[in-house]
C-alpha atoms as a PDB file:
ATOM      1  CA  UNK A   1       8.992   8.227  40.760  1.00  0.00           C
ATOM      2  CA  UNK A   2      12.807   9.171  41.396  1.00  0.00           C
ATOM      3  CA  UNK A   3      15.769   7.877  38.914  1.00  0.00           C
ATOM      4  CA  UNK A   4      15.775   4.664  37.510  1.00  0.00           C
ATOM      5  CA  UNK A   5      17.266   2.498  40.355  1.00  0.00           C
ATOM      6  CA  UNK A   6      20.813   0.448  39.548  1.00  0.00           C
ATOM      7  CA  UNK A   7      19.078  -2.865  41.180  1.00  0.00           C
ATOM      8  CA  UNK A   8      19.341  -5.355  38.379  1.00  0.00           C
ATOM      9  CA  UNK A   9      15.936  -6.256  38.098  1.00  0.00           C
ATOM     10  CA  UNK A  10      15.251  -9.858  39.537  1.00  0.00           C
ATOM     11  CA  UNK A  11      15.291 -12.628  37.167  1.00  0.00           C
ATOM     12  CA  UNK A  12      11.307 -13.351  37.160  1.00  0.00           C
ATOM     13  CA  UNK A  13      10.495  -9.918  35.037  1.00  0.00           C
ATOM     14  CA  UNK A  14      13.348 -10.443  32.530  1.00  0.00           C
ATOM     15  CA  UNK A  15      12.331 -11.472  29.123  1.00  0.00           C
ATOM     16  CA  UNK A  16      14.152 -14.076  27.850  1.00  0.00           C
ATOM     17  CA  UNK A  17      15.500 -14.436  24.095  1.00  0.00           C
ATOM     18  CA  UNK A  18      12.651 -15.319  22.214  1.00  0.00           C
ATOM     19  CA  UNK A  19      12.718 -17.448  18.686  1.00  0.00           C
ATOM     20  CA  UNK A  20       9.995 -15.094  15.898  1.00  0.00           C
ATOM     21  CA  UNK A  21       7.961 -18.026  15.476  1.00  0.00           C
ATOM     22  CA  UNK A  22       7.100 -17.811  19.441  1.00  0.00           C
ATOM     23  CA  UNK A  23       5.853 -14.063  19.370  1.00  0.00           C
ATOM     24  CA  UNK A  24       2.750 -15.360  17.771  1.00  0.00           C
ATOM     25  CA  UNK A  25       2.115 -17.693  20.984  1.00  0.00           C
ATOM     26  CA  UNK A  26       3.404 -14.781  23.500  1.00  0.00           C
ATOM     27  CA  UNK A  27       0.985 -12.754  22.035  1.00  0.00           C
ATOM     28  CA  UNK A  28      -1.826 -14.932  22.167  1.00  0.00           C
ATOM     29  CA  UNK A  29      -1.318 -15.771  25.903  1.00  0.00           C
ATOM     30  CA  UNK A  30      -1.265 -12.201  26.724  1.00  0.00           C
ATOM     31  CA  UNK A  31      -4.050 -11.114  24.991  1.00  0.00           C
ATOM     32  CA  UNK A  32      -6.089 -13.924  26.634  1.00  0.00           C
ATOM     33  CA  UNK A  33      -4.557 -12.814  29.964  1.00  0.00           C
ATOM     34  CA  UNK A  34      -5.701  -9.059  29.598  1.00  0.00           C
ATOM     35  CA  UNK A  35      -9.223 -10.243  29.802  1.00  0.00           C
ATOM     36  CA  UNK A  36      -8.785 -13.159  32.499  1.00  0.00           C
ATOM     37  CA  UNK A  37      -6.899 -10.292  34.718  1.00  0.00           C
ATOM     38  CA  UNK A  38      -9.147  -7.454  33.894  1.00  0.00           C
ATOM     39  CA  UNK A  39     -11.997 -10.208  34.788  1.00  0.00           C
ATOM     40  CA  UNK A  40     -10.805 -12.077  37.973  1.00  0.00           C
ATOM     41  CA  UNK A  41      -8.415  -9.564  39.780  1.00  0.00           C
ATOM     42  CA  UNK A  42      -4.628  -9.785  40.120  1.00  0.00           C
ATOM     43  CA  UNK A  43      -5.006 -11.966  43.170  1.00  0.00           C
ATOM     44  CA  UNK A  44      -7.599 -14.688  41.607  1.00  0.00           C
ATOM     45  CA  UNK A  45      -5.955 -14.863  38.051  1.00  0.00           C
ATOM     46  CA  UNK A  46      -5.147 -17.956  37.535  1.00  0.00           C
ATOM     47  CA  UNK A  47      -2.368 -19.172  35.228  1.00  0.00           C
ATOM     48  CA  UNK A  48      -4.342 -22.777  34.953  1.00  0.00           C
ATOM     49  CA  UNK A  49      -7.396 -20.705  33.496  1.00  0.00           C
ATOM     50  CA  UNK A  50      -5.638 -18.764  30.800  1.00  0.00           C
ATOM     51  CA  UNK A  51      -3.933 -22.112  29.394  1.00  0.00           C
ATOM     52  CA  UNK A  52      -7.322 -23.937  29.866  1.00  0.00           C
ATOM     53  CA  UNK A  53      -9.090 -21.132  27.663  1.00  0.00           C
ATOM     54  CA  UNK A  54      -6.176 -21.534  24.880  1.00  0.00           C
ATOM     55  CA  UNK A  55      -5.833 -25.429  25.159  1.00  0.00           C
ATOM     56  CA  UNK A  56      -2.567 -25.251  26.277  1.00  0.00           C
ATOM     57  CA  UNK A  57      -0.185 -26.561  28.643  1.00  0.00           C
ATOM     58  CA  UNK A  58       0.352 -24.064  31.798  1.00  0.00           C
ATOM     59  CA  UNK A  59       4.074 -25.177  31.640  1.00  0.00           C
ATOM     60  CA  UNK A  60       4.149 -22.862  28.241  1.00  0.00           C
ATOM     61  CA  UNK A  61       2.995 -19.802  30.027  1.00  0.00           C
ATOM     62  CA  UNK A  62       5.831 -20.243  32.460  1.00  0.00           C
ATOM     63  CA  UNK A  63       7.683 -20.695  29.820  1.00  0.00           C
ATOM     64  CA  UNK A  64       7.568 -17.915  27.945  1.00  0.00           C
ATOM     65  CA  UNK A  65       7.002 -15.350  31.317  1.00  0.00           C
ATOM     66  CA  UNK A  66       8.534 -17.091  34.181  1.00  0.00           C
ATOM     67  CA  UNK A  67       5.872 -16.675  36.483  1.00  0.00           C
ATOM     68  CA  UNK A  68       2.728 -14.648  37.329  1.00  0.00           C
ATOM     69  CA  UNK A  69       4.247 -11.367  38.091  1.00  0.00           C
ATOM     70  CA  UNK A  70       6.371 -11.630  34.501  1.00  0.00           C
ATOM     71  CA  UNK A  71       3.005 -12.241  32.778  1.00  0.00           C
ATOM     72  CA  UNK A  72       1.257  -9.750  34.339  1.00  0.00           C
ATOM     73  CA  UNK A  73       3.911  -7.208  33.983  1.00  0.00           C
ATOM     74  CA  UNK A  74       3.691  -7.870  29.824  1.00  0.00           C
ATOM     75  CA  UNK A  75       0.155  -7.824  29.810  1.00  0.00           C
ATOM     76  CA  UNK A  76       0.611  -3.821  31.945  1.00  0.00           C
ATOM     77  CA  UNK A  77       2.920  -2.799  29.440  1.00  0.00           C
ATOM     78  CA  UNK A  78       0.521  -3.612  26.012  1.00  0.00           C
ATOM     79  CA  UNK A  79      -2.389  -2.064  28.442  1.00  0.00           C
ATOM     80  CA  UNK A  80      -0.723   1.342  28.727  1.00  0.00           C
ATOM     81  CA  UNK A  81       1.112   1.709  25.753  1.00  0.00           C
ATOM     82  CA  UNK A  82      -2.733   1.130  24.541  1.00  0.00           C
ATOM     83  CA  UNK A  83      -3.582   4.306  26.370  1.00  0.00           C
ATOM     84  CA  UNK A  84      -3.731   8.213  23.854  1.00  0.00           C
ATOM     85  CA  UNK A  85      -0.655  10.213  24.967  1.00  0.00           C
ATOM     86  CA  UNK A  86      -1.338  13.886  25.880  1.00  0.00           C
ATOM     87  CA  UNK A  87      -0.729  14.902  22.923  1.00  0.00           C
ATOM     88  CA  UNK A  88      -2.985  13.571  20.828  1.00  0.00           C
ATOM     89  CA  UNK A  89      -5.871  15.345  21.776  1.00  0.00           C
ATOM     90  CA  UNK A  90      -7.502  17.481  18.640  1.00  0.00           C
ATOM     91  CA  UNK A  91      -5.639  20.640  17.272  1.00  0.00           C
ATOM     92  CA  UNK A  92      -8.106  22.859  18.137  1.00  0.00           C
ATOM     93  CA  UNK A  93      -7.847  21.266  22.205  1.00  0.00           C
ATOM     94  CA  UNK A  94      -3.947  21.866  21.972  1.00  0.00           C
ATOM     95  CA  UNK A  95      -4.414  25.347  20.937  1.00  0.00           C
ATOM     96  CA  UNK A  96      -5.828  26.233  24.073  1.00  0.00           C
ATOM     97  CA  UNK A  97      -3.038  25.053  26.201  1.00  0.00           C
ATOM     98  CA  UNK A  98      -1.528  23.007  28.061  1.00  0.00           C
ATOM     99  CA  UNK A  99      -3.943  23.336  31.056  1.00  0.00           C
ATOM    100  CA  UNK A 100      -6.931  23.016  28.514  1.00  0.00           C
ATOM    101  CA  UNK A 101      -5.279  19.608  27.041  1.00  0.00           C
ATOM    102  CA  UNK A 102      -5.542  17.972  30.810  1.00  0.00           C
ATOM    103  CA  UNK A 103      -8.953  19.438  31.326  1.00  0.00           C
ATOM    104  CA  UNK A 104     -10.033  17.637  27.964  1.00  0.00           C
ATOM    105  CA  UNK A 105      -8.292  14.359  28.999  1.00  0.00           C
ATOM    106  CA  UNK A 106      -9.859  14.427  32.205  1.00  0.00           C
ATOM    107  CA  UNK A 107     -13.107  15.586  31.103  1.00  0.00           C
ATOM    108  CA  UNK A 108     -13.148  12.200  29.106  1.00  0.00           C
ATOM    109  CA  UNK A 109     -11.893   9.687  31.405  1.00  0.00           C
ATOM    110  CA  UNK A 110     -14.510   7.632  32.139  1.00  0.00           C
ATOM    111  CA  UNK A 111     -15.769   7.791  28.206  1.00  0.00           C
ATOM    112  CA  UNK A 112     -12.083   6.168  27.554  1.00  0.00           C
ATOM    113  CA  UNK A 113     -12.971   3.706  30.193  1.00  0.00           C
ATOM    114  CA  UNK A 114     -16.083   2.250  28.560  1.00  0.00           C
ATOM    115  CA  UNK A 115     -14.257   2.410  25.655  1.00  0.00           C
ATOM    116  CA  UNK A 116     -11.297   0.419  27.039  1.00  0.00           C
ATOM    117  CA  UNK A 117     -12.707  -1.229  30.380  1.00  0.00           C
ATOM    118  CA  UNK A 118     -10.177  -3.968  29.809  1.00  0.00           C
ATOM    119  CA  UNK A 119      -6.605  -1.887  29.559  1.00  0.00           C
ATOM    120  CA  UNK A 120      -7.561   0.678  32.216  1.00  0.00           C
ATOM    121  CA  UNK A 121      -8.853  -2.280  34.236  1.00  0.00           C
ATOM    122  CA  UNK A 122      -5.308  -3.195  33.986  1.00  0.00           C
ATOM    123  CA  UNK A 123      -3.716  -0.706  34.745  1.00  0.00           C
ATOM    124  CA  UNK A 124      -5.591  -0.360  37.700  1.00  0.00           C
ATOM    125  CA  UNK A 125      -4.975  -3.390  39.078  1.00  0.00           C
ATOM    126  CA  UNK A 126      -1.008  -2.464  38.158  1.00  0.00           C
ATOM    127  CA  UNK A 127      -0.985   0.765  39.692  1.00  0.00           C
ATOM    128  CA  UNK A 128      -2.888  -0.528  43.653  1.00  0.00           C
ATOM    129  CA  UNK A 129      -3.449  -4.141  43.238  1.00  0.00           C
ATOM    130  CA  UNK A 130       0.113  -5.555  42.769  1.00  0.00           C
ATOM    131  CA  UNK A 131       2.696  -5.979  45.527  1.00  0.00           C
ATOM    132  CA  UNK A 132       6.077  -3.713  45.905  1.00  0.00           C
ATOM    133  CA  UNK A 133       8.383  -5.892  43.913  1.00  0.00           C
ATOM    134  CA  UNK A 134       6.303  -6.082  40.810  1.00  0.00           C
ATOM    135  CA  UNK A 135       5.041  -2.601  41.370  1.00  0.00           C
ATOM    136  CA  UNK A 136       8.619  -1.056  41.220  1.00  0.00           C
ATOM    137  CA  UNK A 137       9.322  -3.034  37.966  1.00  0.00           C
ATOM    138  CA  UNK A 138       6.142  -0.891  36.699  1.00  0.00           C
ATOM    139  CA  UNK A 139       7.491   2.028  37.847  1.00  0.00           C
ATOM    140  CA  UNK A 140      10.787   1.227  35.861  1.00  0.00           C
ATOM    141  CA  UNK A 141       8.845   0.906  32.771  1.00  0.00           C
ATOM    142  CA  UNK A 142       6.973   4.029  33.340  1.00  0.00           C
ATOM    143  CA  UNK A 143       9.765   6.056  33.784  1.00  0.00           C
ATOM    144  CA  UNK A 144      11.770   5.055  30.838  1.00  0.00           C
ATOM    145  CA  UNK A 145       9.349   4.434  28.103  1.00  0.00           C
ATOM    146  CA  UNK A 146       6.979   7.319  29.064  1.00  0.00           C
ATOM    147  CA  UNK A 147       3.880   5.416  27.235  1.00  0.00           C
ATOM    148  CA  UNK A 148       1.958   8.784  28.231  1.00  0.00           C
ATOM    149  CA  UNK A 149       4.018  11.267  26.882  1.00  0.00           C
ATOM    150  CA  UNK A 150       4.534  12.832  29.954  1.00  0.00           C
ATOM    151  CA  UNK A 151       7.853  14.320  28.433  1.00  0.00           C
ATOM    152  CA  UNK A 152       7.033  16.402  25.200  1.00  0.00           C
ATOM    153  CA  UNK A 153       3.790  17.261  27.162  1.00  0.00           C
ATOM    154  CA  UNK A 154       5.622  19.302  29.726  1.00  0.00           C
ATOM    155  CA  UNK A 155       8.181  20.513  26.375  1.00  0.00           C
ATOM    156  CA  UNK A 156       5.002  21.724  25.008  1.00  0.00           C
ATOM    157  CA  UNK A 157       4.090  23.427  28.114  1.00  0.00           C
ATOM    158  CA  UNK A 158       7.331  25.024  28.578  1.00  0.00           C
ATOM    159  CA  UNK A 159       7.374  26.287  24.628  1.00  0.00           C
ATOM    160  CA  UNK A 160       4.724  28.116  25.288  1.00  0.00           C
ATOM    161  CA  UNK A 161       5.510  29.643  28.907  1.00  0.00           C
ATOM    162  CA  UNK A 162       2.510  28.126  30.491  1.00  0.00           C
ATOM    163  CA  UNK A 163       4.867  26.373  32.896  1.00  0.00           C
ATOM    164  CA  UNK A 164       7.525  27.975  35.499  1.00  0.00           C
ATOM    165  CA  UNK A 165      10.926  27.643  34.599  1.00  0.00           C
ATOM    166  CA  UNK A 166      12.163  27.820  38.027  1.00  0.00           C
ATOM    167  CA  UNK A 167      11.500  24.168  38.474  1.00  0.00           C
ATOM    168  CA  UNK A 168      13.241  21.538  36.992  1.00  0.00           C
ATOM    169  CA  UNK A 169      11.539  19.680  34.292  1.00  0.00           C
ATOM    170  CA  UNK A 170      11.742  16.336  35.360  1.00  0.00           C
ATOM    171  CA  UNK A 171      10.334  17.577  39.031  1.00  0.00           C
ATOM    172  CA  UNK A 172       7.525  18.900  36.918  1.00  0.00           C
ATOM    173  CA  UNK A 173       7.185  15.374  34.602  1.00  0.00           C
ATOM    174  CA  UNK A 174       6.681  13.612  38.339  1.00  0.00           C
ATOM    175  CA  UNK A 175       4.441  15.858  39.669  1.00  0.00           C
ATOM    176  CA  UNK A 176       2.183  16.000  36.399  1.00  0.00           C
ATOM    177  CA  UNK A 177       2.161  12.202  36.701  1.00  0.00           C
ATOM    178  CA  UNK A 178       1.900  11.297  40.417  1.00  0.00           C
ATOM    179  CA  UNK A 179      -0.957  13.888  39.810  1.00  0.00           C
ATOM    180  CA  UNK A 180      -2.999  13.275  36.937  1.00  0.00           C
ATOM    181  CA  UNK A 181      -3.184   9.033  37.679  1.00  0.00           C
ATOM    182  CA  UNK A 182      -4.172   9.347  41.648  1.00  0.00           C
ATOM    183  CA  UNK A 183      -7.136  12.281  40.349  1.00  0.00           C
ATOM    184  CA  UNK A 184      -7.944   9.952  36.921  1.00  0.00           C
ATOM    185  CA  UNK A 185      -8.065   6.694  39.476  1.00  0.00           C
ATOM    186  CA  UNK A 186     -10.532   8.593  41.757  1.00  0.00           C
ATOM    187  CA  UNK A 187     -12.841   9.862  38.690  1.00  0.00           C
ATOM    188  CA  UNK A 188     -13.149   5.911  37.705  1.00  0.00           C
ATOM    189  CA  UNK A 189     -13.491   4.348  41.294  1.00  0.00           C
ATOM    190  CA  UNK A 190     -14.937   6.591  43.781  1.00  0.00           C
ATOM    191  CA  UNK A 191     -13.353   4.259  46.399  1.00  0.00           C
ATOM    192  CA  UNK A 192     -10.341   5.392  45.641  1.00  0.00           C
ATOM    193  CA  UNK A 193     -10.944   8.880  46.898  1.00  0.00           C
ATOM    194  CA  UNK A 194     -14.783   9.186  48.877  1.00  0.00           C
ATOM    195  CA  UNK A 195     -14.201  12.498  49.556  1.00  0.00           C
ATOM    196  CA  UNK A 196     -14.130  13.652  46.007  1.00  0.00           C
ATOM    197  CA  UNK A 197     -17.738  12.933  45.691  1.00  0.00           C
ATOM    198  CA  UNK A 198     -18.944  12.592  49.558  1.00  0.00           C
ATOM    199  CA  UNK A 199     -21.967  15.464  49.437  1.00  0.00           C
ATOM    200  CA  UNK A 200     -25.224  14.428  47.717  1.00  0.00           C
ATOM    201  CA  UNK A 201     -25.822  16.482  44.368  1.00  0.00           C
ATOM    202  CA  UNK A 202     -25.506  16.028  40.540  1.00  0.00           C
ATOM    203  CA  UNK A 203     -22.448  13.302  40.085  1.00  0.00           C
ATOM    204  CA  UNK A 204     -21.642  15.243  36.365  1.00  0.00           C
ATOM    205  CA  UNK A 205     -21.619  18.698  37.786  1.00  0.00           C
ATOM    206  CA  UNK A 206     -19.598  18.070  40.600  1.00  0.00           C
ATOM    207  CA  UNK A 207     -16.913  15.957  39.247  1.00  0.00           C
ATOM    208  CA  UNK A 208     -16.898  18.629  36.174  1.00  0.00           C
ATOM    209  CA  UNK A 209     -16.469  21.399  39.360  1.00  0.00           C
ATOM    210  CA  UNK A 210     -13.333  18.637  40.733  1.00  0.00           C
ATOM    211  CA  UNK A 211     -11.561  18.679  37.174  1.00  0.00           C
ATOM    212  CA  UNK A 212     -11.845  22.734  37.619  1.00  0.00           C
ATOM    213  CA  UNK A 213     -10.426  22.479  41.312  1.00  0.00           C
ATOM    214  CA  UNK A 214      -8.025  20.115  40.519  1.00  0.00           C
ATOM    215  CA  UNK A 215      -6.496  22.288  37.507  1.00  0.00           C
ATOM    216  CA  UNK A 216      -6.603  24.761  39.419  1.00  0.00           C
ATOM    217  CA  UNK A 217      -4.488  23.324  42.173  1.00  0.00           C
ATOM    218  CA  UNK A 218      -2.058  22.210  39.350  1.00  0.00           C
ATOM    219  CA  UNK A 219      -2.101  25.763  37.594  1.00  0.00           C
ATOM    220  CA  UNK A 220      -0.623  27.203  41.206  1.00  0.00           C
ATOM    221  CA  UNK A 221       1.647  24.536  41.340  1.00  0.00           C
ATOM    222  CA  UNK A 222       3.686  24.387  38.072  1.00  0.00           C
ATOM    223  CA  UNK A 223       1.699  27.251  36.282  1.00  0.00           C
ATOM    224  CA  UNK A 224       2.799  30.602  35.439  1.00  0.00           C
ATOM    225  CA  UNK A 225      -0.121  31.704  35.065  1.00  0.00           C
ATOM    226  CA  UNK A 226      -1.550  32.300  39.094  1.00  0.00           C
ATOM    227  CA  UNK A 227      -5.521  33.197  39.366  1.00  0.00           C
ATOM    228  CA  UNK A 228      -6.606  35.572  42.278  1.00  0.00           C
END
């Protein structure tokens, strides 16, 4: 993901000043937009639709987001900050690691998907379905709110000496996350990645035998601790 850049960020994704008696309206709009993108695709989202199914004018949704992209970038944001942080996975799971903590969020991905179809629709749709301009605005926001928390995850991995020390942290930080969405985009859509599931056989048992490759992978790559 690299350093924040200094572009200023074009006018279309900046929020403008908004009056407290409009946040009621903004959120409105982008609630009803989460479903009508999750629904439709970024590409067939209409802004006509969403004011249609809250009786308003489209000219307000432009005016309070600018344009397409701006509302779609809102609606990205409330979808991941939505998301459980690495962290928050039970005692006894953090107890066992840092490597065991990724095997348990990984290990539940697609339960958290029919659990919230709508946000990790989203996201989805943020992270392959958006073009350059809007997806490095995402990648802004990624980097400096860290709605995952990427950042104390890899602390808590260091703490404990389950991570190498040779590399720098925020080389570790990318790699976990570069990582972790690509492998959690495959588990959901197997187009993503065919090759993760090409050979016939029991779907459960080989994507549990994937999470165990993958870690594995991961373990040799930041880990300290290296399997024979």
């Amino acid at each position: 993901m690299g350093g924040i850049s200094s572009i200023v960020s074009p006018p279309r994704y900046r929020r403008m000043p908004q009056r407290p008696r409009s946040e009621g309206k903004r959120a409105k709009i982008v609630d009803a937009a989460m479903r009508h993108f999750a629904e439709q695709g970024y590409q067939a989202a209409r802004m006509g639709d969403i004011a249609s199914a809250l009786g308003i004018a489209k000219g307000s949704i432009f005016q309070h987001f600018g344009s397409k992209d701006g509302l779609f970038f809102e609606v990205y944001k409330k979808a991941v900050r939505s998301f459980p942080r690495y962290l928050d996975a039970p005692a006894e799971v953090r107890e066992g690691g840092f490597f065991e903590v990724l095997r348990y969020w990984l290990a539940r991905t697609e339960h958290l998907l029919h659990e919230d179809w709508i946000p990790y629709r989203v996201s989805l749709l943020g992270n392959y379905g958006t073009d350059l301009s809007l997806k490095r605005e995402i990648n802004r926001f990624l980097l400096a709110e860290d709605p995952y928390g990427t950042v104390p995850f890899v602390r808590f991995g260091l703490e404990r000496a389950e991570l190498r020390r040779d590399l720098d942290q925020e080389m570790i930080v990318s790699i976990l996350d570069w990582t972790m969405e690509r492998f959690q985009d495959a588990l959901l859509t197997e187009e993503l990645d065919p090759g993760l599931f090409r050979r016939q056989g029991n779907v459960m048992e080989k994507k549990e035998a994937r999470i165990t490759q993958f870690l594995d992978v991961l373990r040799r790559a930041i880990g300290t601790e290296q399997r024979g």
